[in-house]
N, C-alpha and C. Protein backbone atom coordinates (compact mmCIF):
# COMPACT_ATOMS: atom_id res chain seq x y z
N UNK A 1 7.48 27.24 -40.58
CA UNK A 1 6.03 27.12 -40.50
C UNK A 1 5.64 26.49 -39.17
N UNK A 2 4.77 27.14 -38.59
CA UNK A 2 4.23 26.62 -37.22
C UNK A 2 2.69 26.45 -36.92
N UNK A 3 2.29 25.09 -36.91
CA UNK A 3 1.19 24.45 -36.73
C UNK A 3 1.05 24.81 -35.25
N UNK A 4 -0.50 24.98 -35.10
CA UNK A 4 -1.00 25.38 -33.41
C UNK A 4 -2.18 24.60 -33.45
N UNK A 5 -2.11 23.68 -32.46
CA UNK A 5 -3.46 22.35 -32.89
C UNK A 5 -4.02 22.57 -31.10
N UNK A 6 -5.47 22.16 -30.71
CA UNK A 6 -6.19 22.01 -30.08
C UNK A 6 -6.70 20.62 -29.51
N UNK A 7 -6.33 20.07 -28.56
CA UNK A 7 -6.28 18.65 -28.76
C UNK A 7 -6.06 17.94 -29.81
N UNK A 8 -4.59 17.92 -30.27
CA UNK A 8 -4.90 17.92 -31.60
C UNK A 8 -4.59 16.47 -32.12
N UNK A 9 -3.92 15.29 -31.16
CA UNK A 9 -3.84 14.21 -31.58
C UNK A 9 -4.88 13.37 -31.16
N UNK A 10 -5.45 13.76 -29.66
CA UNK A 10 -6.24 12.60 -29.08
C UNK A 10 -7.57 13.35 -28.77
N UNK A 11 -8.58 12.32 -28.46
CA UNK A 11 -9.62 13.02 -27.53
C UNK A 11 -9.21 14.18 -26.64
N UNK A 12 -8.08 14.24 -26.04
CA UNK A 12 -7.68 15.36 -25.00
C UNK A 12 -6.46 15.24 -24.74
N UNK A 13 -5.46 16.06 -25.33
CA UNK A 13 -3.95 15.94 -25.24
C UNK A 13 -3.95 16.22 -23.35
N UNK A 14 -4.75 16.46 -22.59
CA UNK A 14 -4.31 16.84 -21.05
C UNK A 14 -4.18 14.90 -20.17
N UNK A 15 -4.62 14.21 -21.45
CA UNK A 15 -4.89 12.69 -20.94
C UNK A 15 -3.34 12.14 -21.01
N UNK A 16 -2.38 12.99 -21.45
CA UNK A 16 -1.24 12.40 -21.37
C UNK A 16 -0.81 11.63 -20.35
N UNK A 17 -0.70 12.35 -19.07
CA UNK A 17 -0.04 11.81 -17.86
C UNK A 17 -1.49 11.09 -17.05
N UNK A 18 -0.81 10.07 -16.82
CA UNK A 18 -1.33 9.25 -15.78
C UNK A 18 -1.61 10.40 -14.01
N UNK A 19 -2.50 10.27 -13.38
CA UNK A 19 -2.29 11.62 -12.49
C UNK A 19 -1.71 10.84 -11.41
N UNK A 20 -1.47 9.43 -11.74
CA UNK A 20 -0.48 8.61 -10.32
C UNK A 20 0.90 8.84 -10.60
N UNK A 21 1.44 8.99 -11.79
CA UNK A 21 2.91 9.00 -12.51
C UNK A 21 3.63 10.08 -11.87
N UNK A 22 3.11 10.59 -11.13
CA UNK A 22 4.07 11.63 -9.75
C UNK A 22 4.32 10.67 -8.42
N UNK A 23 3.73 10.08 -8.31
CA UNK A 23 3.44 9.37 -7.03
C UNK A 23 4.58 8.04 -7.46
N UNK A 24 4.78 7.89 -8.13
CA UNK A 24 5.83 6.59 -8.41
C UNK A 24 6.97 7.12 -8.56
N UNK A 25 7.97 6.00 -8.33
CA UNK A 25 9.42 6.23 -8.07
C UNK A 25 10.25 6.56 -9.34
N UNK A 26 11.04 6.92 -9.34
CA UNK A 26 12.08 6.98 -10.95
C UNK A 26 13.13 6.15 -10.63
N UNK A 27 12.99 5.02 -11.85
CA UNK A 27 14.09 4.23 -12.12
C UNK A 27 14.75 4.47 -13.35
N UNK A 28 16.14 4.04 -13.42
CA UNK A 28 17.08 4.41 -14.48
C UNK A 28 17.32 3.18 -14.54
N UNK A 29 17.57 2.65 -16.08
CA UNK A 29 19.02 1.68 -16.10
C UNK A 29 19.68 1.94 -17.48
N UNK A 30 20.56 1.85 -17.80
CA UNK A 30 21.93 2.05 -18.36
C UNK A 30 23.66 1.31 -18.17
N UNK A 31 24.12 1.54 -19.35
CA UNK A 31 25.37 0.50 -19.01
C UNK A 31 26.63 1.63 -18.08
N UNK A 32 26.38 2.73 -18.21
CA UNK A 32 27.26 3.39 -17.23
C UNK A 32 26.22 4.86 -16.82
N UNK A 33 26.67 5.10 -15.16
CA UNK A 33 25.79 6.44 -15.28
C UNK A 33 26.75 7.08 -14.27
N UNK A 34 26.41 8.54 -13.94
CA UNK A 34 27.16 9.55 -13.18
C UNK A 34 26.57 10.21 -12.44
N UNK A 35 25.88 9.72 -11.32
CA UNK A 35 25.11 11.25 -10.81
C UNK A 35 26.23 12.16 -9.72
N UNK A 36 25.81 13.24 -10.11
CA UNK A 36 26.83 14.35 -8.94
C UNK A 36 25.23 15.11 -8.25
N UNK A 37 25.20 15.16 -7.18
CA UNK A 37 24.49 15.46 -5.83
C UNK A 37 24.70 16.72 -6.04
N UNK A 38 23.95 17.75 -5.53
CA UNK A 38 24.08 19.27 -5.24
C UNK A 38 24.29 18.91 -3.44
N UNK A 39 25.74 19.76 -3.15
CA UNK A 39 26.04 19.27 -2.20
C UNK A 39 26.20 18.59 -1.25
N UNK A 40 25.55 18.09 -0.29
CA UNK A 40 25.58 16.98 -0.02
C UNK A 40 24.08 16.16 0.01
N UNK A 41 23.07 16.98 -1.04
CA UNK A 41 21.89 16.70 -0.44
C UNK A 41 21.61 15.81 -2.16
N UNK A 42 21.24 14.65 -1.80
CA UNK A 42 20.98 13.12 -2.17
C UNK A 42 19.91 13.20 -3.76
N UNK A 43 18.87 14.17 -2.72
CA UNK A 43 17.51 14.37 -3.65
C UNK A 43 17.72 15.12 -4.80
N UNK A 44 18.79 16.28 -4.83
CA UNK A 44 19.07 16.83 -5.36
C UNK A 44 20.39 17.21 -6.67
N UNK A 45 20.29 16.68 -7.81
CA UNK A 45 21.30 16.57 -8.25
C UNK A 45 20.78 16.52 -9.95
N UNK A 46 22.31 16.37 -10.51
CA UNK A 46 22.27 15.60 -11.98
C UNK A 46 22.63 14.64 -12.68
N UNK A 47 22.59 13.28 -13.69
CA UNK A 47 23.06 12.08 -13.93
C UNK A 47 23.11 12.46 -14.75
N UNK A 48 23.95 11.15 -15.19
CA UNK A 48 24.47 11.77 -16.97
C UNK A 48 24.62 9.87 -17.01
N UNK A 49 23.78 9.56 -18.21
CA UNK A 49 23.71 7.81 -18.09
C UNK A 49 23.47 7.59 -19.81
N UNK A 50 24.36 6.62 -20.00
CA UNK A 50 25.10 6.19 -21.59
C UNK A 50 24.67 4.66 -21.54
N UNK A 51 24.35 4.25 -22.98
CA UNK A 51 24.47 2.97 -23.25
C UNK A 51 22.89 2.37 -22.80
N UNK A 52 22.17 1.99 -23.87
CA UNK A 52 20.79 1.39 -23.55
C UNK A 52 20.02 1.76 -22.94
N UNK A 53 20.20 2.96 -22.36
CA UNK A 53 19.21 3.84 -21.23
C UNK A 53 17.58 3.40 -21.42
N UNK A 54 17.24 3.25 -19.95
CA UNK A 54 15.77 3.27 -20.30
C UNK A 54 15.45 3.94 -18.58
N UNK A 55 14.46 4.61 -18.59
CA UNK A 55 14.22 5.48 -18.02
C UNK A 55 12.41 5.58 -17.29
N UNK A 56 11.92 5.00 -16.56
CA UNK A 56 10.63 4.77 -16.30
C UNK A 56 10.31 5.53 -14.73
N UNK A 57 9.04 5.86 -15.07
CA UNK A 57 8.27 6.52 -13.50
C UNK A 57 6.78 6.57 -14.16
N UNK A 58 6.23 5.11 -13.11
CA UNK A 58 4.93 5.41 -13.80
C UNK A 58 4.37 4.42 -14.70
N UNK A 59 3.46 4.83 -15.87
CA UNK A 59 3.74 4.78 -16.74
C UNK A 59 4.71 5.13 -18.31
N UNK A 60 5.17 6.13 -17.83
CA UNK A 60 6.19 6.49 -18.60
C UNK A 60 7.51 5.75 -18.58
N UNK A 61 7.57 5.57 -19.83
CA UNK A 61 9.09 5.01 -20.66
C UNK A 61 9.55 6.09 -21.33
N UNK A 62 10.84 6.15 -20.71
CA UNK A 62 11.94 6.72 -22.04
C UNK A 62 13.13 6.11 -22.25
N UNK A 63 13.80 5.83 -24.12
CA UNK A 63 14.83 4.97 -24.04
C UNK A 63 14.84 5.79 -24.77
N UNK A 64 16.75 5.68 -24.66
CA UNK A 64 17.49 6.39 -25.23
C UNK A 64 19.09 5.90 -25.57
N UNK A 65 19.82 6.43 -25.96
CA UNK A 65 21.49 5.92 -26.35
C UNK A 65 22.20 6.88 -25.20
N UNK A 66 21.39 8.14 -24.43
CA UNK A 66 22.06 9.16 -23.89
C UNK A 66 21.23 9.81 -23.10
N UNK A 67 21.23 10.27 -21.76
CA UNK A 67 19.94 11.14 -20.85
C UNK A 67 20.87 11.64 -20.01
N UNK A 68 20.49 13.01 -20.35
CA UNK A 68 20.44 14.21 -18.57
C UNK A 68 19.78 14.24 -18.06
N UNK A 69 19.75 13.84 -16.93
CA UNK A 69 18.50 13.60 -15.76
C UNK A 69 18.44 14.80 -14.67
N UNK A 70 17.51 15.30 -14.57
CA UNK A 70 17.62 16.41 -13.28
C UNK A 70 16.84 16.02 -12.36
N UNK A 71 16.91 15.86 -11.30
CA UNK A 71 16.40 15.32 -9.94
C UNK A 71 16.45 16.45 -8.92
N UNK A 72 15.17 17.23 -8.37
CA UNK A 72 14.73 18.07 -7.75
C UNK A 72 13.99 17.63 -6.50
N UNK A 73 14.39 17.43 -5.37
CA UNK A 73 13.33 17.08 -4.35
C UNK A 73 12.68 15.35 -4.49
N UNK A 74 14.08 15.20 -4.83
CA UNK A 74 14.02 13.57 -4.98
C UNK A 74 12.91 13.13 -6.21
N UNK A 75 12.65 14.35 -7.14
CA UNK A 75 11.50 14.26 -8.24
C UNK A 75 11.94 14.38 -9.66
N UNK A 76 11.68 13.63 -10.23
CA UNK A 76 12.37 13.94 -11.96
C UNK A 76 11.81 15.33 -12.65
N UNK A 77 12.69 16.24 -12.63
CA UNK A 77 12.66 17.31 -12.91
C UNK A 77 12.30 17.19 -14.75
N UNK A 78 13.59 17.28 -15.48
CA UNK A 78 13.78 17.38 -16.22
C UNK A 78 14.21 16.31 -16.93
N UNK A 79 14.57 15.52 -18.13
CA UNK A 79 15.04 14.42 -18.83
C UNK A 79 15.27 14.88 -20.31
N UNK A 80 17.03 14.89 -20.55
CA UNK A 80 16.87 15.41 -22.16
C UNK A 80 17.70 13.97 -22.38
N UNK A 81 16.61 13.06 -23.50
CA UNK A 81 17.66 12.39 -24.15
C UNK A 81 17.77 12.56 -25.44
N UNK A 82 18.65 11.63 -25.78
CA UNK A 82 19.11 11.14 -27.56
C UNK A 82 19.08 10.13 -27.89
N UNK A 83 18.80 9.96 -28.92
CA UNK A 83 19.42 8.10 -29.54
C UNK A 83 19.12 8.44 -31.02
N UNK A 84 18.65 7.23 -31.20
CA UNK A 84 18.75 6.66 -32.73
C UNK A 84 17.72 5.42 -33.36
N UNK A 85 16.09 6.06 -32.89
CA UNK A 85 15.79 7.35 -31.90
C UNK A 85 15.64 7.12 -30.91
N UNK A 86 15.69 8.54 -30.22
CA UNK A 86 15.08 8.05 -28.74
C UNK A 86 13.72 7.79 -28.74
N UNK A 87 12.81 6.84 -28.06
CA UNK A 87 11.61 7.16 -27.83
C UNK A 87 10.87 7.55 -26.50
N UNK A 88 9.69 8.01 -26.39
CA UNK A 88 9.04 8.19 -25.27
C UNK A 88 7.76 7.84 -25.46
N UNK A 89 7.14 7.02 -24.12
CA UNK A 89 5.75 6.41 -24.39
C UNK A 89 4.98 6.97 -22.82
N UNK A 90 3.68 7.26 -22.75
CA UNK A 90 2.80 7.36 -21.37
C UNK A 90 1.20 7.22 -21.83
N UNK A 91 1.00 6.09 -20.74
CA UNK A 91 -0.12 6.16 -20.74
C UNK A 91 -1.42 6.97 -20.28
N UNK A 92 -2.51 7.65 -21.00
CA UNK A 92 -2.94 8.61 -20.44
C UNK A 92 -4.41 8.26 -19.52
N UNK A 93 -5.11 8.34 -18.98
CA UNK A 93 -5.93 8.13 -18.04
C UNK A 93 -7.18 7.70 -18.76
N UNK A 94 -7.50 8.08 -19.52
CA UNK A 94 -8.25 7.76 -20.76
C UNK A 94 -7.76 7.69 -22.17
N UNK A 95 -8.30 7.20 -23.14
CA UNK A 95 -7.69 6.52 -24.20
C UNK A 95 -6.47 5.63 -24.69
N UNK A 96 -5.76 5.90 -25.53
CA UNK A 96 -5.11 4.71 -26.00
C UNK A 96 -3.67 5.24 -25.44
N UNK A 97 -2.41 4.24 -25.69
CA UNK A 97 -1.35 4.82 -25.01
C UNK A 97 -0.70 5.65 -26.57
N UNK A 98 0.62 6.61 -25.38
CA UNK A 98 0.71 7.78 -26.13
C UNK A 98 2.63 7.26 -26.89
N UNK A 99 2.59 7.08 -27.90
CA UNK A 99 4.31 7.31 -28.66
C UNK A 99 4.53 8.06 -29.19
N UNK A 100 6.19 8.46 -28.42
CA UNK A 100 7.07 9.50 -29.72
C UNK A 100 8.18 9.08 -29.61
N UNK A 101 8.83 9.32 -30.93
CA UNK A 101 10.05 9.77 -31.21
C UNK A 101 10.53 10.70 -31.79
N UNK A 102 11.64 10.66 -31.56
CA UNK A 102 12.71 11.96 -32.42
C UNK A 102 14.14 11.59 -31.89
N UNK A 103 14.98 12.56 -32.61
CA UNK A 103 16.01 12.07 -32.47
C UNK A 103 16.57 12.78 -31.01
N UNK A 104 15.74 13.98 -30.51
CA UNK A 104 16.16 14.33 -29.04
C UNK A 104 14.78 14.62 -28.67
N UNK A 105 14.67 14.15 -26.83
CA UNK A 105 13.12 14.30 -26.54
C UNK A 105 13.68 14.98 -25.37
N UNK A 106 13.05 15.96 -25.22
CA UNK A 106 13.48 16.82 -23.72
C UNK A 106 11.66 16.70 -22.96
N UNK A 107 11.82 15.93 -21.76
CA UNK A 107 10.68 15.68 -21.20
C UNK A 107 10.53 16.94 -19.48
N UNK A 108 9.89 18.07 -19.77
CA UNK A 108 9.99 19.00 -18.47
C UNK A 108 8.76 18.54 -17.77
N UNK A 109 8.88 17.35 -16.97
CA UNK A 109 7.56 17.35 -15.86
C UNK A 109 6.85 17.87 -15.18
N UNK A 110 8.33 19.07 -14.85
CA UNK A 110 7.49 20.27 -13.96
C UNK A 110 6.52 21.17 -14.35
N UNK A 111 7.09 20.94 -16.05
CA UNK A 111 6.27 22.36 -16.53
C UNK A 111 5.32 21.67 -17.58
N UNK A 112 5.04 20.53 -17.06
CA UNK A 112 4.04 20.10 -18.19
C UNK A 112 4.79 19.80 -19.78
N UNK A 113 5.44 19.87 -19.91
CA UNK A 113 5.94 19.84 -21.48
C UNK A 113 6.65 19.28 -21.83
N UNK A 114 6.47 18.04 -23.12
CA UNK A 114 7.57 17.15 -23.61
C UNK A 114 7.73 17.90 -25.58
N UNK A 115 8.87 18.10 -25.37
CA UNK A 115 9.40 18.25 -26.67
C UNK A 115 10.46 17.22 -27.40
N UNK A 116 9.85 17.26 -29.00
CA UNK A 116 9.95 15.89 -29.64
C UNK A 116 10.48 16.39 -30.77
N UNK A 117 12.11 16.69 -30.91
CA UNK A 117 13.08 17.43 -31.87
C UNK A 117 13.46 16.44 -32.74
N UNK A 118 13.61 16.80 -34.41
CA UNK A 118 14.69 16.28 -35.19
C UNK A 118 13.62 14.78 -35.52
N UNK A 119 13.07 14.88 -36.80
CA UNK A 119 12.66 13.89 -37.05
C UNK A 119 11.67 13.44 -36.08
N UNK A 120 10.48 14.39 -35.77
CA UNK A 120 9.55 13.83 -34.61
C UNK A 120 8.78 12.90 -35.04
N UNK A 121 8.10 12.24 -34.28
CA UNK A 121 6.57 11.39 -34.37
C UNK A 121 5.52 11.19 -33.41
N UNK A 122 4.62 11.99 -33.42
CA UNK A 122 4.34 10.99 -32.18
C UNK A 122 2.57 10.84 -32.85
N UNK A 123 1.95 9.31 -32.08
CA UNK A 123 1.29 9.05 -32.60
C UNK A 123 0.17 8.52 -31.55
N UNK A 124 -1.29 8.15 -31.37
CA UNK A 124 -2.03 7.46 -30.37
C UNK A 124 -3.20 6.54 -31.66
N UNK A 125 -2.37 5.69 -31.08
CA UNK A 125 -3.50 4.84 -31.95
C UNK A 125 -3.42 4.96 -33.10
N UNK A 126 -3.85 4.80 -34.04
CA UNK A 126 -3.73 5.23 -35.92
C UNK A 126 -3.50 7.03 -35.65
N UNK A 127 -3.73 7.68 -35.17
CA UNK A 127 -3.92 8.93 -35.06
C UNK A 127 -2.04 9.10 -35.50
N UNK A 128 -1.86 9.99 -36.13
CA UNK A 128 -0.27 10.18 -36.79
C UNK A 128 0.39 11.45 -36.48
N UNK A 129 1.30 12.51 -36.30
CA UNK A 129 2.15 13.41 -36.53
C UNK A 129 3.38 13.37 -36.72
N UNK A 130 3.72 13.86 -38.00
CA UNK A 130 5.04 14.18 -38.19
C UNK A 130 5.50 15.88 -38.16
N UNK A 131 6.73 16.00 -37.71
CA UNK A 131 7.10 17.69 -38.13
C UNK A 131 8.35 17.35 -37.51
N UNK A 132 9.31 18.62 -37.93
CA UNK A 132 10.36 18.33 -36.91
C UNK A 132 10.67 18.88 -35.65
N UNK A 133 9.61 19.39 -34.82
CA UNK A 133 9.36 19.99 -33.49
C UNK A 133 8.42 19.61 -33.13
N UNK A 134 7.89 18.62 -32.56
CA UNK A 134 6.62 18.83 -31.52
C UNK A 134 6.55 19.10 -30.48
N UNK A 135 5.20 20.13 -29.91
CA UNK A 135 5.94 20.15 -28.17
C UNK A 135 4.32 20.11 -27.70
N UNK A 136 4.25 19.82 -26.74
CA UNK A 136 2.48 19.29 -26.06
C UNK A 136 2.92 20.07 -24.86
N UNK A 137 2.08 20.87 -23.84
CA UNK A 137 1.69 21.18 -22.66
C UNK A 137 0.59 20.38 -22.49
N UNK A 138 0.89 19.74 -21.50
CA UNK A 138 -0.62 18.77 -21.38
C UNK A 138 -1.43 18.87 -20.00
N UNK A 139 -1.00 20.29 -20.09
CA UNK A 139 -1.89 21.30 -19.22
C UNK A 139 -3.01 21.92 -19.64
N UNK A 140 -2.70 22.51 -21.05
CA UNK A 140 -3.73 23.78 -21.32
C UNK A 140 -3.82 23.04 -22.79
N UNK A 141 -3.36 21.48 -22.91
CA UNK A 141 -4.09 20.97 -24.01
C UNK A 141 -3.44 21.61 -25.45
N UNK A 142 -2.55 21.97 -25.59
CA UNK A 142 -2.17 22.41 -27.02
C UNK A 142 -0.67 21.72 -27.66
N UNK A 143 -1.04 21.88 -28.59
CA UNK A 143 -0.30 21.08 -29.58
C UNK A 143 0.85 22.02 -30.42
N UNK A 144 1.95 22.33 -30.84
CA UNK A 144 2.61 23.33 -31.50
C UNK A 144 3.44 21.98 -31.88
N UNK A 145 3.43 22.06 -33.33
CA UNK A 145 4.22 21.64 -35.16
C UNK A 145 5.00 22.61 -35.52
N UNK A 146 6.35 22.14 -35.48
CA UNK A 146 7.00 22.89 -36.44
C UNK A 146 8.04 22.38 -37.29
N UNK A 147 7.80 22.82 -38.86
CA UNK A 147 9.03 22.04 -39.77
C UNK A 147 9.91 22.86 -39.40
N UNK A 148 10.96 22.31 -40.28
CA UNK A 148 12.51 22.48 -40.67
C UNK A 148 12.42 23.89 -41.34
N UNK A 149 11.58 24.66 -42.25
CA UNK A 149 11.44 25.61 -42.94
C UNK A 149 12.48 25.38 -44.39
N UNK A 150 12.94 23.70 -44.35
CA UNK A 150 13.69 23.26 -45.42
C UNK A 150 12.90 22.76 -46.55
N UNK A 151 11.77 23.13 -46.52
CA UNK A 151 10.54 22.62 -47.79
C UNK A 151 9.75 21.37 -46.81
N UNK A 152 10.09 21.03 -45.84
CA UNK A 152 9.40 20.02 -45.07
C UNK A 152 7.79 20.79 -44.26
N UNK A 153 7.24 20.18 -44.34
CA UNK A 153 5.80 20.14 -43.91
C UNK A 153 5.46 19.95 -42.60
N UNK A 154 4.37 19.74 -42.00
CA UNK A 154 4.15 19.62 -40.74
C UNK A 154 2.76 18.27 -41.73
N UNK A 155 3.04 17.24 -41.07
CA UNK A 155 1.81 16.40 -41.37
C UNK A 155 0.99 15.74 -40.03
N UNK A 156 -0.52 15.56 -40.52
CA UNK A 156 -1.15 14.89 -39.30
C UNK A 156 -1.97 13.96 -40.51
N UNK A 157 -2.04 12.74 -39.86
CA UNK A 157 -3.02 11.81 -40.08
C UNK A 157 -4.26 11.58 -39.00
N UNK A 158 -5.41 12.03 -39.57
CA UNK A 158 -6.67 11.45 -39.13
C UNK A 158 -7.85 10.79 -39.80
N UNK A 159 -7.68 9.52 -38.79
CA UNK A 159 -9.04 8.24 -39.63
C UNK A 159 -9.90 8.84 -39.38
N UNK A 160 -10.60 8.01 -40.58
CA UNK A 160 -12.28 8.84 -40.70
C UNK A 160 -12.65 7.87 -39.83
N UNK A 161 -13.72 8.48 -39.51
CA UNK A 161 -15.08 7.86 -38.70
C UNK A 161 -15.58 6.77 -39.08
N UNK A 162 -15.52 5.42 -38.23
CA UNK A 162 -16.16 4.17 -38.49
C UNK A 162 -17.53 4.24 -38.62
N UNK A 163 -18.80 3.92 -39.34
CA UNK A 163 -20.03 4.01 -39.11
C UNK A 163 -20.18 2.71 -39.17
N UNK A 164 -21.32 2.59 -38.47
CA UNK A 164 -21.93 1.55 -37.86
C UNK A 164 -22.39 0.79 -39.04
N UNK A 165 -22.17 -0.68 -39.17
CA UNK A 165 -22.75 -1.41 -40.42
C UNK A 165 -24.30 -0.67 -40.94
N UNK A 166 -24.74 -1.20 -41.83
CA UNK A 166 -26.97 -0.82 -42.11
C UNK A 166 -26.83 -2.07 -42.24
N UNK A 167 -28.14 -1.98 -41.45
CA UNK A 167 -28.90 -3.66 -41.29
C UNK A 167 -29.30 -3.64 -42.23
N UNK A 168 -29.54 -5.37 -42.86
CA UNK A 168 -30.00 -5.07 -43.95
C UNK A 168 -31.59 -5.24 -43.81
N UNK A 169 -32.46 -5.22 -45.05
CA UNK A 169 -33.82 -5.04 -45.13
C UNK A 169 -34.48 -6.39 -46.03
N UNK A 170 -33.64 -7.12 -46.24
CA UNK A 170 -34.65 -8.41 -46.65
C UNK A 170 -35.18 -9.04 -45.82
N UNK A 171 -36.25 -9.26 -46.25
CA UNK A 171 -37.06 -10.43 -45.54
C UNK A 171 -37.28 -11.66 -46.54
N UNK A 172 -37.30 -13.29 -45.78
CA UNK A 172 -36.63 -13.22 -44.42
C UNK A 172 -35.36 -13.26 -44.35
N UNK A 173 -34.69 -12.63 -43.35
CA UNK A 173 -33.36 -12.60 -43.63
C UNK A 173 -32.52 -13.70 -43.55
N UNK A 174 -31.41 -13.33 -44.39
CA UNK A 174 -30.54 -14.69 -44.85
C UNK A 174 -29.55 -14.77 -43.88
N UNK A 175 -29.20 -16.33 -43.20
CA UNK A 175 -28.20 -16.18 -42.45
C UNK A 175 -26.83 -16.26 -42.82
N UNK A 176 -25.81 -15.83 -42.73
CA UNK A 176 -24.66 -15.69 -43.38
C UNK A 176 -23.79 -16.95 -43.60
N UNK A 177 -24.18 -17.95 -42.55
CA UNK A 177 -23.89 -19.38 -41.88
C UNK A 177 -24.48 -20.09 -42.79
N UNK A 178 -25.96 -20.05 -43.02
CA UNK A 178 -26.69 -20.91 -43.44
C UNK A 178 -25.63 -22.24 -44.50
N UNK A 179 -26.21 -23.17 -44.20
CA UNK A 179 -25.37 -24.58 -45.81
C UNK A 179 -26.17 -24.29 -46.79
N UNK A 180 -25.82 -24.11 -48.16
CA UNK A 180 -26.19 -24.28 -49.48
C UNK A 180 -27.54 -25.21 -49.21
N UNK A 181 -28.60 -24.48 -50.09
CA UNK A 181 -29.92 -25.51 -50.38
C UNK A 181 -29.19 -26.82 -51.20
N UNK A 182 -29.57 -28.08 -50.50
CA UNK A 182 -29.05 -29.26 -51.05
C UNK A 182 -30.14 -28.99 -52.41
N UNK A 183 -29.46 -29.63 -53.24
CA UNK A 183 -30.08 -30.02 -55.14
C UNK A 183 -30.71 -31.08 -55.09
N UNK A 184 -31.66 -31.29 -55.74
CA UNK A 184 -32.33 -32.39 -55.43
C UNK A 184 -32.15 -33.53 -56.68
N UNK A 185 -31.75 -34.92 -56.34
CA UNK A 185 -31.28 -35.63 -57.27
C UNK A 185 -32.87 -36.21 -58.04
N UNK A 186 -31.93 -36.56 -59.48
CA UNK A 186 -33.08 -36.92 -60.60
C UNK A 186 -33.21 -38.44 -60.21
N UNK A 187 -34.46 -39.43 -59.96
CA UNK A 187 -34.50 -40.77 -59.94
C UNK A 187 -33.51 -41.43 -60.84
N UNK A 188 -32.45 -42.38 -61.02
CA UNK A 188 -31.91 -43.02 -61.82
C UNK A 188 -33.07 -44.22 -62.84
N UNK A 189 -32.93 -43.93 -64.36
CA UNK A 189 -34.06 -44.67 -65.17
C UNK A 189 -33.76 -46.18 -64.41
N UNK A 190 -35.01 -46.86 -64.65
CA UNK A 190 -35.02 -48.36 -64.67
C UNK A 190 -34.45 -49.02 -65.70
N UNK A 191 -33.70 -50.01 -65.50
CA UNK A 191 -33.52 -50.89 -66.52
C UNK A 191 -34.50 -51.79 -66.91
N UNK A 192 -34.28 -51.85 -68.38
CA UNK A 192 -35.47 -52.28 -69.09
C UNK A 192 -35.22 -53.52 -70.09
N UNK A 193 -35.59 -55.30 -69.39
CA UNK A 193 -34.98 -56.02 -70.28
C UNK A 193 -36.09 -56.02 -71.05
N UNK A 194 -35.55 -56.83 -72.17
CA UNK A 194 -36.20 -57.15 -73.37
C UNK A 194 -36.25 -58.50 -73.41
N UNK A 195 -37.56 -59.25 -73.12
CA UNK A 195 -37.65 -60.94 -74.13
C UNK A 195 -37.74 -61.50 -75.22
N UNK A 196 -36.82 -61.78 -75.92
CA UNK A 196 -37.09 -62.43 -77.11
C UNK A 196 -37.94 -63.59 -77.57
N UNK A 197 -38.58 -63.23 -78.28
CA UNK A 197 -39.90 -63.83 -79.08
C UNK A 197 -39.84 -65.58 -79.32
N UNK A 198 -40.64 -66.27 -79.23
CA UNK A 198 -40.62 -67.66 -78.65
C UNK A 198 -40.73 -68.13 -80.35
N UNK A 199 -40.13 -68.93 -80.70
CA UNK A 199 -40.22 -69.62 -82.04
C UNK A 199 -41.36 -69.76 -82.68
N UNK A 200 -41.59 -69.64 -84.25
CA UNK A 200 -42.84 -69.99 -84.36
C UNK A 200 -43.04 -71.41 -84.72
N UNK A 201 -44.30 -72.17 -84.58
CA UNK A 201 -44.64 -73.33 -84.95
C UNK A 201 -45.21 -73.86 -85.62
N UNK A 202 -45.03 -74.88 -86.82
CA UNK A 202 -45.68 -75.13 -88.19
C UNK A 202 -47.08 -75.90 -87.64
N UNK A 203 -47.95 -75.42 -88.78
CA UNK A 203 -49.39 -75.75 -88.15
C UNK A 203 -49.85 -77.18 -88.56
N UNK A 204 -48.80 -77.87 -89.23
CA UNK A 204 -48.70 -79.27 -89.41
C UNK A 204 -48.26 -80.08 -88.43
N UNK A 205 -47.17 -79.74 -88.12
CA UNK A 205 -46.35 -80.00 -86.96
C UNK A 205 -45.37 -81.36 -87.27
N UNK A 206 -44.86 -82.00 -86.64
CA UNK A 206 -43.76 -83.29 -87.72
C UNK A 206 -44.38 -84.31 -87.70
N UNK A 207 -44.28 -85.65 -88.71
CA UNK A 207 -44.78 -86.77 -88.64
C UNK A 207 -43.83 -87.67 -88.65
């Protein structure tokens, strides 16, 4: 089954690449690497780099357990890695930054196109895809999903639309802050003595 989407993760899948991320250098690091030169010319060649790979030009990151690197005119041609997973991240010129994984990401710079094999993901912001092929031209803006054809699906997640709070309509309005109306205390009663009554006196009186 093959999904065909239209900008289909972000405002504009062409926002992928940064348009400076040509203009910056390519760095590698890794715990062992191999490049062999096409004859004697420097710019031109292929690496083969194992162990923690991480892979940047730009904004772009790629890490991996494993990368073939193709280097054309002193320019990163091509990049197929692997891991467990590999990922790949770029920031795009507008909106939020871009993640994937899978378990192999073959990134073609030249031709516009990163493909995101074997357990893909890639995601911008809450925005979600799963399938096990993704591939973006982020040239002409399109999106191609494809499962396994093993009963697996092609899924996308999209948030709904935030709307704006409603003001509310009481008058006058209540502040959310406001302190509790203090209660108003009851006077405490007076105490109330009592005098006891003065003896009475015989109208004889003593002799």
């Amino acid at each position: 089954r093959v999904l065909l989407l239209l900008c289909g993760l972000g405002v504009a899948a062409s926002a992928w690449a940064l348009k400076s991320d040509k203009n910056q250098p390519i760095n590698i690091q890794a715990d062992h690497g191999d490049f062999k030169s096409t004859g004697n010319d420097n710019n031109n060649g292929t690496g083969i780099y194992t162990g923690h790979v991480v892979i940047t030009q730009g904004s772009i990151l790629l890490t991996a357990d494993k990368a073939v690197v193709h280097i054309v005119n002193g320019e990163l041609s091509t990049a197929d890695v692997t891991g467990q997973p590999a990922t790949f991240q770029q920031q795009p010129d507008t909106g939020e930054l871009m993640h994937g994984l899978a378990s192999e990401i073959t990134y073609d710079e030249s031709n516009n196109m990163v493909d995101l094999i074997d357990n893909a993901r890639l995601n911008q912001g809450v925005r979600l895809m799963i399938a096990d092929h993704i591939r973006y031209n982020t040239e002409t803006e399109h999106v191609i999903a494809k499962s396994s054809g093993d009963g697996d699906r092609v899924r996308m997640v999209i948030p709904p639309k935030q709307n704006p709070p409603v003001p509310s309509t009481a008058w006058p309005p209540v502040s959310a802050t406001a302190p509790p109306a203090a209660t108003a205390k009851r006077p405490a009663a007076a105490a109330t003595t009592q005098t006891a009554p003065a003896p009475a006196t015989g109208a004889g009186g003593s002799q």
